[in-house]
N, C-alpha and C. Protein backbone atom coordinates (compact mmCIF):
# COMPACT_ATOMS: atom_id res chain seq x y z
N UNK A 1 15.82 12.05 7.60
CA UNK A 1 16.54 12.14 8.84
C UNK A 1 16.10 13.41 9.56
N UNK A 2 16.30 13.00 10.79
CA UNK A 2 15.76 14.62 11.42
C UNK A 2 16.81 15.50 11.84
N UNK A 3 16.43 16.57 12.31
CA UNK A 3 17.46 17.57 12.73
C UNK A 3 18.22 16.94 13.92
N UNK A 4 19.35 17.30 13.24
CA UNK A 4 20.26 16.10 14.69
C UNK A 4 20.36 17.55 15.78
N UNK A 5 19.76 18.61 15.57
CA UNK A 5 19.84 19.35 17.05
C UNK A 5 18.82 19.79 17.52
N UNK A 6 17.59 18.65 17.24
CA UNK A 6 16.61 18.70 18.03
C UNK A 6 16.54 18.16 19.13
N UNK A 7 16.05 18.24 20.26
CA UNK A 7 16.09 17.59 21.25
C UNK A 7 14.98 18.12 22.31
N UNK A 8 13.82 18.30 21.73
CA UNK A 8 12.65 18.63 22.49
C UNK A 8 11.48 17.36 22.58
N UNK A 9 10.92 17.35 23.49
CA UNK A 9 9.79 16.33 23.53
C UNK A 9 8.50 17.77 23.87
N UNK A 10 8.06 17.06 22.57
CA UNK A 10 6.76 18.16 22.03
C UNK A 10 5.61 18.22 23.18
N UNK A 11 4.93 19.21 23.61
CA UNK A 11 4.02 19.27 24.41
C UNK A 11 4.97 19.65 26.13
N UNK A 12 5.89 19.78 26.07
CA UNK A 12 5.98 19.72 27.96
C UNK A 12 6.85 20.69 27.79
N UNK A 13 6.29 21.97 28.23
CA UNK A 13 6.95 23.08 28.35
C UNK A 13 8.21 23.35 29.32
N UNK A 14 9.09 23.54 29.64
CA UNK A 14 10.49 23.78 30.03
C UNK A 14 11.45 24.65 29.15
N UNK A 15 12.73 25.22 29.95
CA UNK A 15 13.37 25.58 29.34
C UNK A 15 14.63 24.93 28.68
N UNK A 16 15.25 26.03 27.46
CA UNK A 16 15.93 24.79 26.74
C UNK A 16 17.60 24.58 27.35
N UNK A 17 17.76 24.80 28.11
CA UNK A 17 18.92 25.08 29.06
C UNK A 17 18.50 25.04 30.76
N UNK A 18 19.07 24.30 31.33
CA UNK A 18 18.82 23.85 32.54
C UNK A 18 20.01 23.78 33.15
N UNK A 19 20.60 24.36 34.31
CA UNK A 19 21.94 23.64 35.38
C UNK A 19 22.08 22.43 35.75
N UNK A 20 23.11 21.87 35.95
CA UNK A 20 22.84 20.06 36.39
C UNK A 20 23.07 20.52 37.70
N UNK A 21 21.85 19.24 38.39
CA UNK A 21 22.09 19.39 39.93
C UNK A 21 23.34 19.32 40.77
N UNK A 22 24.14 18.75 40.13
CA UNK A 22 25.17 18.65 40.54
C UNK A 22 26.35 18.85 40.62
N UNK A 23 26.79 19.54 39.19
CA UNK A 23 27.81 20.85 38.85
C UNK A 23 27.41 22.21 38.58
N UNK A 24 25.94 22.38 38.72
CA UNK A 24 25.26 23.73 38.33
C UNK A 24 25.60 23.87 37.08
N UNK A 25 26.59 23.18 35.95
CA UNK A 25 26.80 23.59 34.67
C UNK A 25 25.70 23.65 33.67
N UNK A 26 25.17 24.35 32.77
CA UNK A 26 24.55 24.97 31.95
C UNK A 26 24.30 23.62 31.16
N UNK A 27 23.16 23.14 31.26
CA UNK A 27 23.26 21.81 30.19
C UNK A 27 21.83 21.99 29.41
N UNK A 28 22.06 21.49 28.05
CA UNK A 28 20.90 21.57 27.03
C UNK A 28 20.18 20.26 27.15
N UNK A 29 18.67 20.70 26.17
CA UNK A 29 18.11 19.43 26.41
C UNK A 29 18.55 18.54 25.16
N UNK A 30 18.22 17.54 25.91
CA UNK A 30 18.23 15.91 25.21
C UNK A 30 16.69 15.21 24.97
N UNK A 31 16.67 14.37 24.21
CA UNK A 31 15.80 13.92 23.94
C UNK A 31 15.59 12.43 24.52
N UNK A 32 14.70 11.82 24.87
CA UNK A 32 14.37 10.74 25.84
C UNK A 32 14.74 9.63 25.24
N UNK A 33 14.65 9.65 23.87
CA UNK A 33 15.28 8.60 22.73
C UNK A 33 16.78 8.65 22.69
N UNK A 34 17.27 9.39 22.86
CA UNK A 34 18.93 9.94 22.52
C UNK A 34 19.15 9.15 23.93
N UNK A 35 18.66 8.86 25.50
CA UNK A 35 18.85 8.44 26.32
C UNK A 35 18.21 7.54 26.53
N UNK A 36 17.19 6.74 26.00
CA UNK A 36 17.34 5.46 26.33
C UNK A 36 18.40 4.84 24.99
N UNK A 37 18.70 5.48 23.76
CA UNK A 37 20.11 4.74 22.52
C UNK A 37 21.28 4.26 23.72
N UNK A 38 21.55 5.33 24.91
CA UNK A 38 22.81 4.87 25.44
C UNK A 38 22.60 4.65 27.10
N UNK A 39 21.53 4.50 27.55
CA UNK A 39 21.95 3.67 29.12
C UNK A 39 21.71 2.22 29.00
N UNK A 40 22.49 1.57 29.73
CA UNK A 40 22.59 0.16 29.73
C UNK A 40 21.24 -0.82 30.19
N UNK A 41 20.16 -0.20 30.75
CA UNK A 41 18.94 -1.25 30.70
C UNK A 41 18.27 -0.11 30.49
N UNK A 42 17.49 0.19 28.86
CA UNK A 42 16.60 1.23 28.75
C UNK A 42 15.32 0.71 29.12
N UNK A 43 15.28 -0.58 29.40
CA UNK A 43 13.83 -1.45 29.71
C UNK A 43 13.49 -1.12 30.83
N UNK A 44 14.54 -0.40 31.54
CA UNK A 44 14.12 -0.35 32.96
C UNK A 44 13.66 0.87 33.68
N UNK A 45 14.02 2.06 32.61
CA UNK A 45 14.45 3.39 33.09
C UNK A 45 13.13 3.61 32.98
N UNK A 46 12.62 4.48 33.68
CA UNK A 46 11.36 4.88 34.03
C UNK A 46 11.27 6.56 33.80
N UNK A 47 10.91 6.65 32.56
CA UNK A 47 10.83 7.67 31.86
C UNK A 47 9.34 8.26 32.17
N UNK A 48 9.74 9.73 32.27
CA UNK A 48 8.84 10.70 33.24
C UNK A 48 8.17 11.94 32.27
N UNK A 49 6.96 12.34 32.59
CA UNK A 49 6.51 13.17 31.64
C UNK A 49 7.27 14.81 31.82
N UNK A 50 8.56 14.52 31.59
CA UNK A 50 9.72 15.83 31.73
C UNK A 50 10.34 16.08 30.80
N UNK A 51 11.26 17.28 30.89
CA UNK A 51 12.15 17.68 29.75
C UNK A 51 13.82 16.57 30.35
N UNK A 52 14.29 16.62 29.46
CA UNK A 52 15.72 15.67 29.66
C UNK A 52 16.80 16.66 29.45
N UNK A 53 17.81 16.47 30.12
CA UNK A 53 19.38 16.76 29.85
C UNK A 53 20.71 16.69 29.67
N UNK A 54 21.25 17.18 29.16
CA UNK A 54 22.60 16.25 28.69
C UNK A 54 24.03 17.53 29.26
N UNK A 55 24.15 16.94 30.76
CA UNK A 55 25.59 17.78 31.58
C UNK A 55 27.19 17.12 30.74
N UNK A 56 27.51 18.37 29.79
CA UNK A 56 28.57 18.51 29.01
C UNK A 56 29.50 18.84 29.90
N UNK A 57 29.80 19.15 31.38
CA UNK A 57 30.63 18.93 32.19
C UNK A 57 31.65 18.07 32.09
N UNK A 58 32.74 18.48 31.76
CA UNK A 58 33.87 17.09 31.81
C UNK A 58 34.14 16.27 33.09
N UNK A 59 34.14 17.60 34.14
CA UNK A 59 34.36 17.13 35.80
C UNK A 59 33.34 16.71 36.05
N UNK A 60 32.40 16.41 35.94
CA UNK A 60 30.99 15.79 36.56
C UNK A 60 30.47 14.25 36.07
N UNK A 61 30.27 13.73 36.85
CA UNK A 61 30.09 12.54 36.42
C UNK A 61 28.38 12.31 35.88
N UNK A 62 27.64 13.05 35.81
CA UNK A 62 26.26 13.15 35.26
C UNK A 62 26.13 13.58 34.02
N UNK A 63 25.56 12.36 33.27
CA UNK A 63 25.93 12.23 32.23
C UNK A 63 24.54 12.94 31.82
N UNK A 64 23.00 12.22 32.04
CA UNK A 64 21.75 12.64 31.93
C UNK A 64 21.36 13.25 33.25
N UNK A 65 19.94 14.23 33.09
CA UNK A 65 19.56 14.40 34.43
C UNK A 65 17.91 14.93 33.57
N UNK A 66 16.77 14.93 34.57
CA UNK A 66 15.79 15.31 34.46
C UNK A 66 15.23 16.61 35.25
N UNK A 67 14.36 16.99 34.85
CA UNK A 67 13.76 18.69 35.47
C UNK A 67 13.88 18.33 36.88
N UNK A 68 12.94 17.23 37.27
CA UNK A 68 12.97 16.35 38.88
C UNK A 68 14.35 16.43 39.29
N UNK A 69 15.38 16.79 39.09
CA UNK A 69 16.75 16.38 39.37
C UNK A 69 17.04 15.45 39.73
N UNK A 70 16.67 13.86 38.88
CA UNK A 70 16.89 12.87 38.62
C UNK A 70 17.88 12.76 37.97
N UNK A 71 19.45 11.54 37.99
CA UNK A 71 20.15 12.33 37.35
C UNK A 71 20.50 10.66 36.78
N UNK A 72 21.61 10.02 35.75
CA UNK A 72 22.03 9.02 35.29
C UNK A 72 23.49 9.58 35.31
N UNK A 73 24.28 8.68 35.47
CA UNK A 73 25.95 9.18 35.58
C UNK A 73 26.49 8.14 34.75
N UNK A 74 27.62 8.54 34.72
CA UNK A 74 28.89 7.64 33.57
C UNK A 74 28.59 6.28 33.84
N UNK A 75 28.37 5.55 35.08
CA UNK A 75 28.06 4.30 35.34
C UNK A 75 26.81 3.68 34.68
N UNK A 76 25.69 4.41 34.43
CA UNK A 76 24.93 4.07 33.59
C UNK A 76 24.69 4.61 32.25
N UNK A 77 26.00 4.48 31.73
CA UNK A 77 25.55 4.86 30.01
C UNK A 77 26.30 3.03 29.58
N UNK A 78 26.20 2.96 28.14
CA UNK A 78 27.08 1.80 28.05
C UNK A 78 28.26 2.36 27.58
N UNK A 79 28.59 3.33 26.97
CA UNK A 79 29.89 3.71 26.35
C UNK A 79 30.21 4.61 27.01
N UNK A 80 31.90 5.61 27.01
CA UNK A 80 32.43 6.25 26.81
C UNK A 80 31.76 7.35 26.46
N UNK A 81 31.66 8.41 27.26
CA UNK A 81 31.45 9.87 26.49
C UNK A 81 32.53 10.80 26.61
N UNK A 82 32.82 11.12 25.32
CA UNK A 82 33.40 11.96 24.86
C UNK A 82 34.04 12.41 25.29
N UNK A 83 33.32 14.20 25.66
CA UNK A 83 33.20 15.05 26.77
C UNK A 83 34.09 14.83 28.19
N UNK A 84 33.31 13.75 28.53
CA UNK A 84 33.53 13.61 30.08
C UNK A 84 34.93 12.59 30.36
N UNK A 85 35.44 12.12 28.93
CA UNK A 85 36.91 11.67 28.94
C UNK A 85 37.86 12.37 27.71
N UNK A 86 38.66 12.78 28.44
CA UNK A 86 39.62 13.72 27.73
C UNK A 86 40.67 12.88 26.93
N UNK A 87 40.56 11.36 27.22
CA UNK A 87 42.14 10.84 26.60
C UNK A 87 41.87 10.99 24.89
N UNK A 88 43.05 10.86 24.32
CA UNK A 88 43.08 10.87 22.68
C UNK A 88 41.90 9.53 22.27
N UNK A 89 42.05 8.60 23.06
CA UNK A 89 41.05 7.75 22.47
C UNK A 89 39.86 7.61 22.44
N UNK A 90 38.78 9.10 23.15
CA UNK A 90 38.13 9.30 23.23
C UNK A 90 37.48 9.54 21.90
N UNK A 91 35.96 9.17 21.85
CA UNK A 91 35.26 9.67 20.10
C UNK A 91 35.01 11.33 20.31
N UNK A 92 35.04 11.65 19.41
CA UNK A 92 34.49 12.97 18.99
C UNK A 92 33.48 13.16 17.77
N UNK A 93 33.19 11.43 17.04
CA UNK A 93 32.37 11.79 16.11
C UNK A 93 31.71 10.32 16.36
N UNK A 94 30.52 10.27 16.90
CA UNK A 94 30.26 8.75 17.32
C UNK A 94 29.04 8.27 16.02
N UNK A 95 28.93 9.29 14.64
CA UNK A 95 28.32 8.40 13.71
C UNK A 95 29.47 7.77 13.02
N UNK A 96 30.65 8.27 12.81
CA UNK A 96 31.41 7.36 11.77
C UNK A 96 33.06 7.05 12.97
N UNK A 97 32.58 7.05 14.21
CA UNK A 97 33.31 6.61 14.97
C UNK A 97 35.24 7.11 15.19
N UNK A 98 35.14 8.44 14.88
CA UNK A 98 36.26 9.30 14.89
C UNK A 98 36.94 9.51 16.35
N UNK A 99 38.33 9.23 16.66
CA UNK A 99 38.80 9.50 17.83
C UNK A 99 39.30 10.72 17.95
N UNK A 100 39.32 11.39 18.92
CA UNK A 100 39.93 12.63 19.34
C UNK A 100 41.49 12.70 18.36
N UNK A 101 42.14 11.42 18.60
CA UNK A 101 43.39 11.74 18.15
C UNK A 101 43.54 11.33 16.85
N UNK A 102 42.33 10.23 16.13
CA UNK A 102 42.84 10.82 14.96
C UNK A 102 41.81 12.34 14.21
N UNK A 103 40.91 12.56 14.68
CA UNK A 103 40.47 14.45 14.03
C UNK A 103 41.63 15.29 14.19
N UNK A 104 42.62 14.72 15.33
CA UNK A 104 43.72 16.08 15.62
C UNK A 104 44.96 15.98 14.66
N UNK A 105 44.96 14.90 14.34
CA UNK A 105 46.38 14.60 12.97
C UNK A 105 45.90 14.61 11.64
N UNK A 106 44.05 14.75 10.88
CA UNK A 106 43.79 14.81 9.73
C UNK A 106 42.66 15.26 9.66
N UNK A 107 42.52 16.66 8.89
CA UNK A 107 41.83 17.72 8.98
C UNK A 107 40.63 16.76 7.70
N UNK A 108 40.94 15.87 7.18
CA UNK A 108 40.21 15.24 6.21
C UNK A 108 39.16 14.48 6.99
N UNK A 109 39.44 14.03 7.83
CA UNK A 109 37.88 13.83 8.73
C UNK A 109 37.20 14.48 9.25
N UNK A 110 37.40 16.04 9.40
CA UNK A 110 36.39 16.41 10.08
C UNK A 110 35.49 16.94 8.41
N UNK A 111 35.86 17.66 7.33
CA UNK A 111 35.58 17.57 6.21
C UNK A 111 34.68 16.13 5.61
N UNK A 112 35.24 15.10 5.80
CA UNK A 112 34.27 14.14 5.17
C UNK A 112 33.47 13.95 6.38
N UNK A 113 33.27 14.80 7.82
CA UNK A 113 31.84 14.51 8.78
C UNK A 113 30.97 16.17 8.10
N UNK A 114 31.80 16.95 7.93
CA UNK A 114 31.11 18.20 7.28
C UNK A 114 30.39 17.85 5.98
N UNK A 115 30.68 17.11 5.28
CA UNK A 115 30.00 16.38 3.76
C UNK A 115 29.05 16.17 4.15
N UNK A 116 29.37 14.85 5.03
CA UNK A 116 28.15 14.25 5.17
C UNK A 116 27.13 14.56 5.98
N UNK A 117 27.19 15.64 7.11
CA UNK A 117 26.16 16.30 7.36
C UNK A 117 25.36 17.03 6.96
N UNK A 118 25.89 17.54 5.93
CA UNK A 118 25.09 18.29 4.66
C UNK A 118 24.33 17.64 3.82
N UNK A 119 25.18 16.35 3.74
CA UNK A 119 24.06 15.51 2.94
C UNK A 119 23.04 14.35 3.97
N UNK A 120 22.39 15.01 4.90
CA UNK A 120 21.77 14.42 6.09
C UNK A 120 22.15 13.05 6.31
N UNK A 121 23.53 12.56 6.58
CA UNK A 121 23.50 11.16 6.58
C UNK A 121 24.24 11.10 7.68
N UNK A 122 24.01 11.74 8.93
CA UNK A 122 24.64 11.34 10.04
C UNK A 122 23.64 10.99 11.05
N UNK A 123 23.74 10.89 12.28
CA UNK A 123 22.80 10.07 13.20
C UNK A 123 23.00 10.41 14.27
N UNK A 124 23.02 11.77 14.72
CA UNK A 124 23.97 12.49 15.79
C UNK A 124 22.32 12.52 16.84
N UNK A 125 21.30 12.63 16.26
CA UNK A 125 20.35 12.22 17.19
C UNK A 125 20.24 11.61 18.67
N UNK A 126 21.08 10.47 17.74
CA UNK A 126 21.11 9.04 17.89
C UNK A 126 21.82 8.46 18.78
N UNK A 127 23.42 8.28 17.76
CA UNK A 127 24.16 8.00 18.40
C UNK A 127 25.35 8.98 19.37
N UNK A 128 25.44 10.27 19.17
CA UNK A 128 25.67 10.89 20.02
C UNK A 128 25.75 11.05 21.34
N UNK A 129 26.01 10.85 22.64
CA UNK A 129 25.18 11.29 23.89
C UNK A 129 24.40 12.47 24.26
N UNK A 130 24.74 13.33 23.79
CA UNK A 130 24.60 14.71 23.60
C UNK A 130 23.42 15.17 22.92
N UNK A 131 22.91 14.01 21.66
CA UNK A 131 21.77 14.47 21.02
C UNK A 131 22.05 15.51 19.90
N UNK A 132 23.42 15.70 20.10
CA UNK A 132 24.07 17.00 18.84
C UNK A 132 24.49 16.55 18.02
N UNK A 133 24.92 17.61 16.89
CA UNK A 133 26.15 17.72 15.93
C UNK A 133 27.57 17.49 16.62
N UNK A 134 28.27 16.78 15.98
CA UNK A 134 29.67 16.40 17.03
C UNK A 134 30.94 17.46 16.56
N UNK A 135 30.27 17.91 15.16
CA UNK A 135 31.55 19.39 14.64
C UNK A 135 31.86 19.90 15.94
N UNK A 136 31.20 20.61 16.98
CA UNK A 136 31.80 21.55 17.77
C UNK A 136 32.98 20.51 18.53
N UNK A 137 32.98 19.60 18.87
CA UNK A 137 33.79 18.80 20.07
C UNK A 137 34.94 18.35 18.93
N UNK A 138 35.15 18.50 17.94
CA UNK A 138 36.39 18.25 16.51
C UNK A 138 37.70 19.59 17.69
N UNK A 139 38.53 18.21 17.51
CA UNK A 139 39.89 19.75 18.06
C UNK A 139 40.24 21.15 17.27
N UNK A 140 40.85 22.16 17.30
CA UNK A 140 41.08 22.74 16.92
C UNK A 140 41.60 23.04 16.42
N UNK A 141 41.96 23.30 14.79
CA UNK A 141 43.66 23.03 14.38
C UNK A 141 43.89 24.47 14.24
């Protein structure tokens, strides 16, 4: 499994933090795979020899965006992100499919996502939007 907090496409120099065009918020990169796993016609998206990004903005509706300030919004992902919906039924752990509200009533799930990230068996690559580890977005007890 690879490092679920990689998110570079090798060879195309950029930096690893970029503003989104459209909230100026501080967003990291993503990987082009991590974004075609979640927009709804990846057959179609016309992927560019650029770095990618992932606007962790809750208020912003841009979900991906590119160096070009090309951007993909909540309307084109297929799921729910996280982040950018605050209700309890929101995921916070989208390899073993954890909701906001239940990480906030049993400290035993975020522990059996801490296991198993240690034992490389998560897919945060992947299925993530973000391209991250989902520990940081776990509530706070």
């Amino acid at each position: 499994m690879s490092d679920c907090c990689s998110a570079s496409d090798p060879g195309i120099a950029a930096p690893k933090k970029l503003p989104c065009p459209v909230s100026g918020h501080e967003s990291a990169q993503v990987s082009s795979s991590t974004i075609k796993h979640h927009i709804k016609a990846p057959w179609l998206w016309q992927e560019k020899a650029q770095r990618y990004y992932f606007c962790s903005d809750p208020h912003c509706d841009v979900v991906y965006f590119g160096q070009d300030g090309s951007v993909i919004d909540v309307a084109g992902v297929r799921s729910d992100v996280g982040v950018k919906n605050q209700s309890m039924t929101a995921l916070v752990c989208y390899c073993y499919g954890v909701t906001r509200a239940e990480a906030a009533v049993n400290p035993r799930i975020r522990e059996f996502v801490i296991a198993e990230t240690k034992q490389h068996r998560c897919a945060c690559e992947v299925r993530n939007p973000s391209g991250q580890c989902c520990l940081a977005d776990f509530p706070r007890t």
